[in-house]
Protein backbone atom coordinates (compact mmCIF):
# COMPACT_ATOMS: atom_id res chain seq x y z
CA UNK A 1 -26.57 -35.02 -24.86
CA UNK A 2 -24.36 -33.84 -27.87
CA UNK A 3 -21.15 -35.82 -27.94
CA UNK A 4 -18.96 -37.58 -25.79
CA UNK A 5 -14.98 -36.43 -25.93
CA UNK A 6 -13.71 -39.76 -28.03
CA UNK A 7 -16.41 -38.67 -30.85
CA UNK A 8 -14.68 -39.73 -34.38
CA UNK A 9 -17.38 -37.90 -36.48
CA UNK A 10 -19.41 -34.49 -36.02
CA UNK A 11 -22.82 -34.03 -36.61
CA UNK A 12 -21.74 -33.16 -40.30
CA UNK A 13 -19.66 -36.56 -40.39
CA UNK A 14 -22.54 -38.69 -39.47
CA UNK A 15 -24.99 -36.99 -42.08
CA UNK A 16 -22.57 -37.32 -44.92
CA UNK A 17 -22.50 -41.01 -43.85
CA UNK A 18 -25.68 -41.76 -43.76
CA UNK A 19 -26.02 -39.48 -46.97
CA UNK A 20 -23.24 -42.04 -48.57
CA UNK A 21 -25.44 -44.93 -47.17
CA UNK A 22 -28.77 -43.91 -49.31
CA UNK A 23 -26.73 -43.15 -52.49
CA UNK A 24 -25.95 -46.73 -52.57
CA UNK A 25 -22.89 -47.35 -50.46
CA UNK A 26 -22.91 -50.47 -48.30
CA UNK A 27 -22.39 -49.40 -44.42
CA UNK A 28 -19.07 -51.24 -44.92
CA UNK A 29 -17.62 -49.06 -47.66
CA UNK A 30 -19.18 -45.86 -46.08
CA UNK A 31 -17.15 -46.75 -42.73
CA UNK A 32 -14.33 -47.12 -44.35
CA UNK A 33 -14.58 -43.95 -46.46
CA UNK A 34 -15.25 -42.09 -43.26
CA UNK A 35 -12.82 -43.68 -41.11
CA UNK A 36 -15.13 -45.43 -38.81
CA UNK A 37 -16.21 -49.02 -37.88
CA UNK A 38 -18.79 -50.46 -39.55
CA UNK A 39 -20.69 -51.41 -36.50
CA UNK A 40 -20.73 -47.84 -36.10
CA UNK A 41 -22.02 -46.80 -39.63
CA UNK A 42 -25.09 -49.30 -39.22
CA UNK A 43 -25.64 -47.42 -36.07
CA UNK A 44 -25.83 -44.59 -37.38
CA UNK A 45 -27.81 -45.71 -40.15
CA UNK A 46 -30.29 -47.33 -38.45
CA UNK A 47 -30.57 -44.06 -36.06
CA UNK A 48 -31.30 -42.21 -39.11
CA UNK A 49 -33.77 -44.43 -40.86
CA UNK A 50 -35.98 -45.07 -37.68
CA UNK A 51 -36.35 -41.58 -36.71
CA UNK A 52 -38.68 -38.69 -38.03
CA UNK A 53 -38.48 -35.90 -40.11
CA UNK A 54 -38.44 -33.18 -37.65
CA UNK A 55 -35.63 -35.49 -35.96
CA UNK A 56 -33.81 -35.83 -39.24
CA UNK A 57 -34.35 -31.66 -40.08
CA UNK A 58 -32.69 -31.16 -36.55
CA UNK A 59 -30.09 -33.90 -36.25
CA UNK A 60 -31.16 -35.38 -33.53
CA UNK A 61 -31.13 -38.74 -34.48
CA UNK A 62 -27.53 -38.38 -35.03
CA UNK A 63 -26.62 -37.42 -31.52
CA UNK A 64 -25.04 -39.60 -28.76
CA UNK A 65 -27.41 -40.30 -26.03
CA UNK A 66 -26.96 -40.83 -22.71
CA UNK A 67 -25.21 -43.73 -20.73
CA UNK A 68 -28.01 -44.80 -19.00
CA UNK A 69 -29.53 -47.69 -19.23
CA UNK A 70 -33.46 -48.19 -21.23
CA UNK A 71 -34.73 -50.23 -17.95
CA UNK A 72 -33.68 -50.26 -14.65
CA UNK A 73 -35.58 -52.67 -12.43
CA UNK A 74 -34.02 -51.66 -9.01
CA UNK A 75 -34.78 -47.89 -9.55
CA UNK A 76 -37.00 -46.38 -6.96
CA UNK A 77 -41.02 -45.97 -7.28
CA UNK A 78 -42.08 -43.08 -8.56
CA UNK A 79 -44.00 -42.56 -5.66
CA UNK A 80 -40.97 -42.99 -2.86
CA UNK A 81 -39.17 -40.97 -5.46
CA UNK A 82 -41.70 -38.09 -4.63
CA UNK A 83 -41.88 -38.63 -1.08
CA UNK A 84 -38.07 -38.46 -0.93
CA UNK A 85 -38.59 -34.85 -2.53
CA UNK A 86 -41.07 -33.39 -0.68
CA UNK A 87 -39.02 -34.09 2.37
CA UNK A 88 -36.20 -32.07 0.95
CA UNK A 89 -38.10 -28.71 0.33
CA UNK A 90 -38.13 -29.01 3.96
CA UNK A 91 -34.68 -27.90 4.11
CA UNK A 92 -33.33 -31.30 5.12
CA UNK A 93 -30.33 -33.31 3.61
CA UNK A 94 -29.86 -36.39 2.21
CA UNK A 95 -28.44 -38.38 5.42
CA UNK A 96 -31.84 -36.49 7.70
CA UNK A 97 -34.35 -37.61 5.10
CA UNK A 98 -32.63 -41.12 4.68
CA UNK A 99 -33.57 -41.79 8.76
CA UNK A 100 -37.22 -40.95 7.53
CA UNK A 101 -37.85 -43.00 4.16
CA UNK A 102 -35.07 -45.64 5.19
CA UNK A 103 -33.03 -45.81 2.19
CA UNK A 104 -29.78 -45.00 2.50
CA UNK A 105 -28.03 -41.33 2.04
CA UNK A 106 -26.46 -42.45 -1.10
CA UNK A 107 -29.83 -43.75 -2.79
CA UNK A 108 -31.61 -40.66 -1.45
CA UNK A 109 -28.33 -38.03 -2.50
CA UNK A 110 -29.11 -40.05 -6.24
CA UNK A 111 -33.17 -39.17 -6.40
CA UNK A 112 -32.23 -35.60 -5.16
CA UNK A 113 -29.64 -35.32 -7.59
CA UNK A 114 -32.05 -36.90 -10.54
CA UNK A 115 -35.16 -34.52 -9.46
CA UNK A 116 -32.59 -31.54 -9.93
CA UNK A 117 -32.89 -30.69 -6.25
CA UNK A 118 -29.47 -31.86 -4.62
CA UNK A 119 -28.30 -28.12 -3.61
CA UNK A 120 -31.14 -25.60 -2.34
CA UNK A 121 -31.24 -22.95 -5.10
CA UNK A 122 -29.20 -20.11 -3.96
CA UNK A 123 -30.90 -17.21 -2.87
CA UNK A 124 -30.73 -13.94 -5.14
CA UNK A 125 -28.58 -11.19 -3.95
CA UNK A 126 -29.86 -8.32 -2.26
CA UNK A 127 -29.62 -5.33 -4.01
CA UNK A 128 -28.13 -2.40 -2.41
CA UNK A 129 -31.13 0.24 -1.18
CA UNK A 130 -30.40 3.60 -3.26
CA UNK A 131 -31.60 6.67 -1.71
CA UNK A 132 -30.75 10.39 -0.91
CA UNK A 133 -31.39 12.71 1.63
CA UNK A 134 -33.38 15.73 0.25
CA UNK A 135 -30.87 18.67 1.87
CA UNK A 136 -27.43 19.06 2.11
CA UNK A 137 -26.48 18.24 5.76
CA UNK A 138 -29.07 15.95 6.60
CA UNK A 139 -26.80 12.97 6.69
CA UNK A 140 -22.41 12.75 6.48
CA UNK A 141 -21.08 9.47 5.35
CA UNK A 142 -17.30 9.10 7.18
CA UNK A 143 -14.98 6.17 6.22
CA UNK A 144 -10.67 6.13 5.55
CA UNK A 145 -9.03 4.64 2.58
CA UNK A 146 -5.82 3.41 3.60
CA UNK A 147 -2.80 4.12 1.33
CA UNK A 148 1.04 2.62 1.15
CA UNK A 149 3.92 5.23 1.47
CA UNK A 150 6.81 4.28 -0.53
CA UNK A 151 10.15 5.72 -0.93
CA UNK A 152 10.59 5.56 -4.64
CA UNK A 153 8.73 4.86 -8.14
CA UNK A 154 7.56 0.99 -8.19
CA UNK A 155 7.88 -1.24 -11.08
CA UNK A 156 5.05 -0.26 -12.66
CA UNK A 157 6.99 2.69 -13.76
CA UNK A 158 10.97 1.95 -13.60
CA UNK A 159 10.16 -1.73 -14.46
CA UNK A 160 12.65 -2.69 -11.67
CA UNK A 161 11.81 -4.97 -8.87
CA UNK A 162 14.77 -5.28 -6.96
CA UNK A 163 14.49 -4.24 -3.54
CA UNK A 164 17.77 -3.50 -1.61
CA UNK A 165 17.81 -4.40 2.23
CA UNK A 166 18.00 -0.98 3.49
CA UNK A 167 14.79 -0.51 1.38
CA UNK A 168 12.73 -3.39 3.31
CA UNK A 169 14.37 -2.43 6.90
CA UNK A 170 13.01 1.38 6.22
CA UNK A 171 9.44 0.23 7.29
CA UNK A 172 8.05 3.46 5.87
CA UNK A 173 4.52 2.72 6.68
CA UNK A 174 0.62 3.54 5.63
CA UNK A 175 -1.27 6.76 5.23
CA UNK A 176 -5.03 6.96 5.70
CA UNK A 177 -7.32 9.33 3.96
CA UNK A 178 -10.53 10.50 5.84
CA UNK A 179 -12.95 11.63 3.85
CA UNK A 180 -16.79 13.13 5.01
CA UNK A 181 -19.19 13.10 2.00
CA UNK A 182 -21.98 15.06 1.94
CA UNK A 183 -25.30 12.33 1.19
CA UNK A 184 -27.45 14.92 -1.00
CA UNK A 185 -24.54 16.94 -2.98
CA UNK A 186 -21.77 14.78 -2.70
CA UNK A 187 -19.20 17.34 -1.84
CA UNK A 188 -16.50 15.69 -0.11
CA UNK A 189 -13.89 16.58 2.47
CA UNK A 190 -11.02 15.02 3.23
CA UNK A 191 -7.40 14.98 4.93
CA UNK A 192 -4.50 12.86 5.08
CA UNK A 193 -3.23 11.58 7.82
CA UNK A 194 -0.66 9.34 9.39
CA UNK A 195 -3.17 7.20 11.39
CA UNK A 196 -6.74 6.27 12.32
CA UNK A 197 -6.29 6.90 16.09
CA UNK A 198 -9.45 7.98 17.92
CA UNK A 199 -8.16 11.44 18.83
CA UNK A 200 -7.22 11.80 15.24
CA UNK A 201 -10.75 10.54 14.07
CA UNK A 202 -12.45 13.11 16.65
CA UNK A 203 -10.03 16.37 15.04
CA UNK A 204 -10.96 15.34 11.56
CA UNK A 205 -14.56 15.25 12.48
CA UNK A 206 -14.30 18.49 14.14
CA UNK A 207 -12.40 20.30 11.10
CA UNK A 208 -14.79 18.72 8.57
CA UNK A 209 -18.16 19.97 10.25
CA UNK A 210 -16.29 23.88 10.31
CA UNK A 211 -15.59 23.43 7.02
CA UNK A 212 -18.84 22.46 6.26
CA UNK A 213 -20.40 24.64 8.49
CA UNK A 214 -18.29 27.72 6.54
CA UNK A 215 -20.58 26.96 3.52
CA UNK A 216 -23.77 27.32 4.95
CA UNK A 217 -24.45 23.27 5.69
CA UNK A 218 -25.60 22.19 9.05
CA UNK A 219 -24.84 18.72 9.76
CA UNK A 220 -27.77 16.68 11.44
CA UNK A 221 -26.43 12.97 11.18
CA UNK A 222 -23.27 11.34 10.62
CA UNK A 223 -23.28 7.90 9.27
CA UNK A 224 -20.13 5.14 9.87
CA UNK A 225 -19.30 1.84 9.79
CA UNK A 226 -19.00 -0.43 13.09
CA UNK A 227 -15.38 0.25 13.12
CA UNK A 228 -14.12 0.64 16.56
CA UNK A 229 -12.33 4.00 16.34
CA UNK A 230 -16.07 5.30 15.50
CA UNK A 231 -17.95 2.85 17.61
CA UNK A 232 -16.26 3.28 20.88
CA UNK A 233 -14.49 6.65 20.38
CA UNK A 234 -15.93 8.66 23.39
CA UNK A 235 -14.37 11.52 22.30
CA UNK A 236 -16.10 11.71 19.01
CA UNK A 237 -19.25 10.41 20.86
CA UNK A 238 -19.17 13.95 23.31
CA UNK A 239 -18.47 15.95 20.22
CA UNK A 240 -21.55 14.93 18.49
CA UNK A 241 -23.66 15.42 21.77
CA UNK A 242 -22.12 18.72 21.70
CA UNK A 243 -22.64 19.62 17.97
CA UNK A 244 -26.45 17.89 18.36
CA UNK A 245 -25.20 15.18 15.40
CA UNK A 246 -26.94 11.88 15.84
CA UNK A 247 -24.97 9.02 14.95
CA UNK A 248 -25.78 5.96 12.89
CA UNK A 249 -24.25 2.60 12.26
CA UNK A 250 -24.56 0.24 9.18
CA UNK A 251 -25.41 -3.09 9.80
CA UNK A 252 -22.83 -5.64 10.52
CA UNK A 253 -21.83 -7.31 7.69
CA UNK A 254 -23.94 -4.95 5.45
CA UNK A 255 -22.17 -2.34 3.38
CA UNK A 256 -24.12 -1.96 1.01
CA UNK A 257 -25.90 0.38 3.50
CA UNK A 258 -23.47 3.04 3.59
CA UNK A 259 -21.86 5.22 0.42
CA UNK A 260 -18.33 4.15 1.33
CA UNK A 261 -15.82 7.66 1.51
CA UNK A 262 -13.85 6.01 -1.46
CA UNK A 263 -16.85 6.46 -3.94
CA UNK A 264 -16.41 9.65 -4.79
CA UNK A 265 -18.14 11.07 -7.93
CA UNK A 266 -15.94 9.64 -10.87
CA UNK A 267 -16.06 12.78 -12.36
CA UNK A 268 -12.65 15.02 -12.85
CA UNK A 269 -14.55 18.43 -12.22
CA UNK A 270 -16.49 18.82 -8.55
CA UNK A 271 -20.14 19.01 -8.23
CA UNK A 272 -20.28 21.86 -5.49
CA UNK A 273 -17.09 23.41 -4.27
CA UNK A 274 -13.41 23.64 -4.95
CA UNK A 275 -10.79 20.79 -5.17
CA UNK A 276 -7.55 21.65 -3.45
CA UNK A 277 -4.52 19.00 -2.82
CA UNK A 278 -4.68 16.43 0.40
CA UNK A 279 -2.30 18.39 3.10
CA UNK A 280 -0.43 15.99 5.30
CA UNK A 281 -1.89 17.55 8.21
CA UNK A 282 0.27 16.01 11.03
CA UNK A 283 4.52 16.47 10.58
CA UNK A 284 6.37 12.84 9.87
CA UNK A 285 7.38 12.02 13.66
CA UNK A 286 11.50 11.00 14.05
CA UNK A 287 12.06 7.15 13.51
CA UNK A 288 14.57 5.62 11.74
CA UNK A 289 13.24 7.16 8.18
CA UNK A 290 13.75 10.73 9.42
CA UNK A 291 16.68 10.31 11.73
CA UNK A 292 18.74 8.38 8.82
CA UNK A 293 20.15 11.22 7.27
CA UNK A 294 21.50 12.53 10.85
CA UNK A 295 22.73 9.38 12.07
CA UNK A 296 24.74 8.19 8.94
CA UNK A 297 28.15 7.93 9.34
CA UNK A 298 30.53 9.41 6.59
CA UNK A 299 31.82 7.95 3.66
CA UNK A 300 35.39 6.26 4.83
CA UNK A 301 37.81 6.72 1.49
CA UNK A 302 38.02 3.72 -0.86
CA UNK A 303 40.94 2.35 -3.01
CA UNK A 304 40.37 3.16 -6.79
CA UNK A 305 39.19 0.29 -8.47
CA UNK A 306 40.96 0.13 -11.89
CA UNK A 307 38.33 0.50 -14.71
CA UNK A 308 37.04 -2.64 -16.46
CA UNK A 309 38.51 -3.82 -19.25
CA UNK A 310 37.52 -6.16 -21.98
CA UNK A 311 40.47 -7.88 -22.07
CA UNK A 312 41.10 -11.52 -21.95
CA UNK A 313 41.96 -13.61 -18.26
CA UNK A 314 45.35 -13.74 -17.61
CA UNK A 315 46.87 -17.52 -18.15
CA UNK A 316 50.15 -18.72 -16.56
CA UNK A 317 53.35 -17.34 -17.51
CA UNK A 318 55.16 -19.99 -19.81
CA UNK A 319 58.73 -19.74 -20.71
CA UNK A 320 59.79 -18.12 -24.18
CA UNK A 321 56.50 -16.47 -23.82
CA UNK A 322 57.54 -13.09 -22.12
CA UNK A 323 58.69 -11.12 -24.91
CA UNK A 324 59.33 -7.83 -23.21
CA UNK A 325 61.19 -4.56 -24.71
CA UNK A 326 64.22 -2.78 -23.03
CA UNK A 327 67.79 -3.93 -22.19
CA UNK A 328 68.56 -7.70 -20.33
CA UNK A 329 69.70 -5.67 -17.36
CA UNK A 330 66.46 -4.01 -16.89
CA UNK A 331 64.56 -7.35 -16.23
CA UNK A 332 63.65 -8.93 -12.87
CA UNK A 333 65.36 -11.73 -11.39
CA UNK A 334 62.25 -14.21 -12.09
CA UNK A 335 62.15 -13.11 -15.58
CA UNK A 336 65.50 -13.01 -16.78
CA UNK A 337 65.66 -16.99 -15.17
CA UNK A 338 62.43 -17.60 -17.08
CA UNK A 339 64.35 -16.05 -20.53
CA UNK A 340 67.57 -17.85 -19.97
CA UNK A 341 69.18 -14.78 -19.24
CA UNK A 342 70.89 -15.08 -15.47
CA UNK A 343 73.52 -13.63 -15.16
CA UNK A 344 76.11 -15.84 -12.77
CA UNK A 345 78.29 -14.30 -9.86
CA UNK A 346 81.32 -14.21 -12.67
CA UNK A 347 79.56 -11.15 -14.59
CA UNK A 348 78.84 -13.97 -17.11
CA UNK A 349 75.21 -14.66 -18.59
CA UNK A 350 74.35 -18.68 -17.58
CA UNK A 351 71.35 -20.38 -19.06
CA UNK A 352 68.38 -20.27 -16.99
CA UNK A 353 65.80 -23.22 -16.28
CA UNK A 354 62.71 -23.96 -18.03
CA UNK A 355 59.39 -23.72 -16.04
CA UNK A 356 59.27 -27.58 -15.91
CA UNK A 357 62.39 -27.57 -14.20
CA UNK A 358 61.17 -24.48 -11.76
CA UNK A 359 58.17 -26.89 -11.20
CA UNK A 360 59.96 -30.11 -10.06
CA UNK A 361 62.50 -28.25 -7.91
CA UNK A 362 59.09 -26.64 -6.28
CA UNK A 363 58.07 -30.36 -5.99
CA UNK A 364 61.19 -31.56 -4.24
């Protein structure tokens, strides 16, 4: 078993215990040396003196066992424990086989779970077939990778996440690559497109077996998954009648039948042919993306904002405070009062009113 999680000593613990023990030690003063009990010590030193030497070269004496109990005089016959079993390698579960034997589920889930046999073993996965046509043309593997258009580097690259609102109300869309790989050579074709519409399937089709047609390879077979742009595209169906191209399906569920258009060699240099760019064949269509420019409205002329300055908030203007240069007779009204400097309707200056004052005539 090893050891249980509240262990206090290791397997090294317990042997220089029991080491300290047969030097002489009582099991008392070895426990306390080592921190332990000394109901635990003679455990362990009775353990170590009743077992053998191949248990005492290993350690296996010193291990914790398990919880379970030496007898157990309500346990199953060995005999209903076997009949129990061979009813489940017939593929039935504890509460079906517990209607059979007539125990309950519980005491039958227990004698599955003892034999090992609870779950069915799970069943090894099927390796994909490998294969490969022996001539170029002899079989075309189609499939799209779909791609997200964006409007700007992500995060990955400007390490900024924010995203304004006119950013998430742009809806720029997806962009699909179709690809044709050739089974034998692996030379691949492909084109970029806007969507994965069935007349837009049944063009790319059409360009790709040209193209391949311009280098000397006649298709005979085209191979796709059960998607239903291929599946019920009657287009592409009448241009493979036409071209002679029979078409095959994968299995459903089962792609590990077909080389998907995404696994292209990992290569950077081609196997057979050149590598140009992906063309956008088909022009953006106007939507709010392309029309945004047009439709803006011009910039209406904003007041200045003064620059930012470092400077600290302004607090409330105090009297004696304000200590402003230039003559008395260039100050405001407010701020002469605030000074004490008011002149009165005799030309005379009169003494002004401290901000208190100000305050409780405000009040009254």
């Amino acid at each position: 078993m090893g050891f249980h999680r509240n262990a206090r000593l290791g397997l090294a613990g317990r042997r220089a215990l029991v080491a300290d023990v047969e030097s002489g030690l009582s099991c008392r003063a070895a426990a306390r040396r080592h921190g332990v009990s000394p109901t635990t010590a003679c455990k362990w030193w009775r353990s170590w003196r009743g077992a053998t030497v191949e248990h005492r070269l290993s350690l296996a004496c010193l291990e914790d066992r398990l919880s379970r109990p030496h007898r157990m005089p309500r346990l199953l016959p060995s005999a209903e424990q076997e009949r129990i079993c061979a009813a489940r390698r017939s593929s039935w579960g504890p509460r079906l086989i517990a209607g059979e034997v007539g125990y309950s589920h519980a005491t039958v889930w227990r004698t599955l779970k003892r034999a090992g046999i609870s779950r069915p073993p799970r069943q090894p996965r099927e390796q994909p077939r490998l294969y490969e046509w022996p001539c170029p043309g002899d079989l075309l593997h189609i499939d799209t990778k779909r791609f997200v258009r964006f409007s700007r580097p992500g995060h990955a690259v400007t390490g900024d996440r924010h995203v304004t609102g006119t950013e998430k109300r742009q809806r720029i869309g997806y962009e699909w690559v179709h690809s044709l790989v050739d089974d034998h050579s692996r030379y691949a074709y492909s084109e970029l497109h806007r969507d994965e519409r069935a007349d837009t399937v049944t063009a790319f089709v059409e360009r790709g077996l040209a193209h391949f047609a311009t280098h000397g390879i006649e298709v005979k077979r085209l191979m796709s998954d059960n998607a239903f742009v291929y599946r019920r595209n009657g287009s592409l169906a009448e241009l493979l009648a036409r071209q002679r191209i029979r078409h095959l399906l994968i299995p459903i569920r089962r792609p590990q039948g077909q080389r998907q258009g995404r696994a292209l060699p990992a290569n950077v240099e081609t196997r057979v042919g050149p590598r140009p760019d992906l063309p956008l064949k088909r022009r953006a269509r106007p939507s709010t993306v392309t029309l945004a420019p047009l439709l803006q409205r011009a910039q209406t002329t904003q007041l200045t904002r003064r620059p930012a300055t470092h400077q600290p908030c302004p607090q409330p203007t105090e009297a004696g405070q304000l200590e402003l240069a230039g003559r008395p007779d260039d100050l405001p009204d407010h701020v002469a009062e605030l000074r004490g400097e008011m002149p009165d309707a005799g030309g005379g200056v009169r003494p002004g009113r401290s901000s208190r004052e100000l305050r409780t005539g405000r009040d009254r």
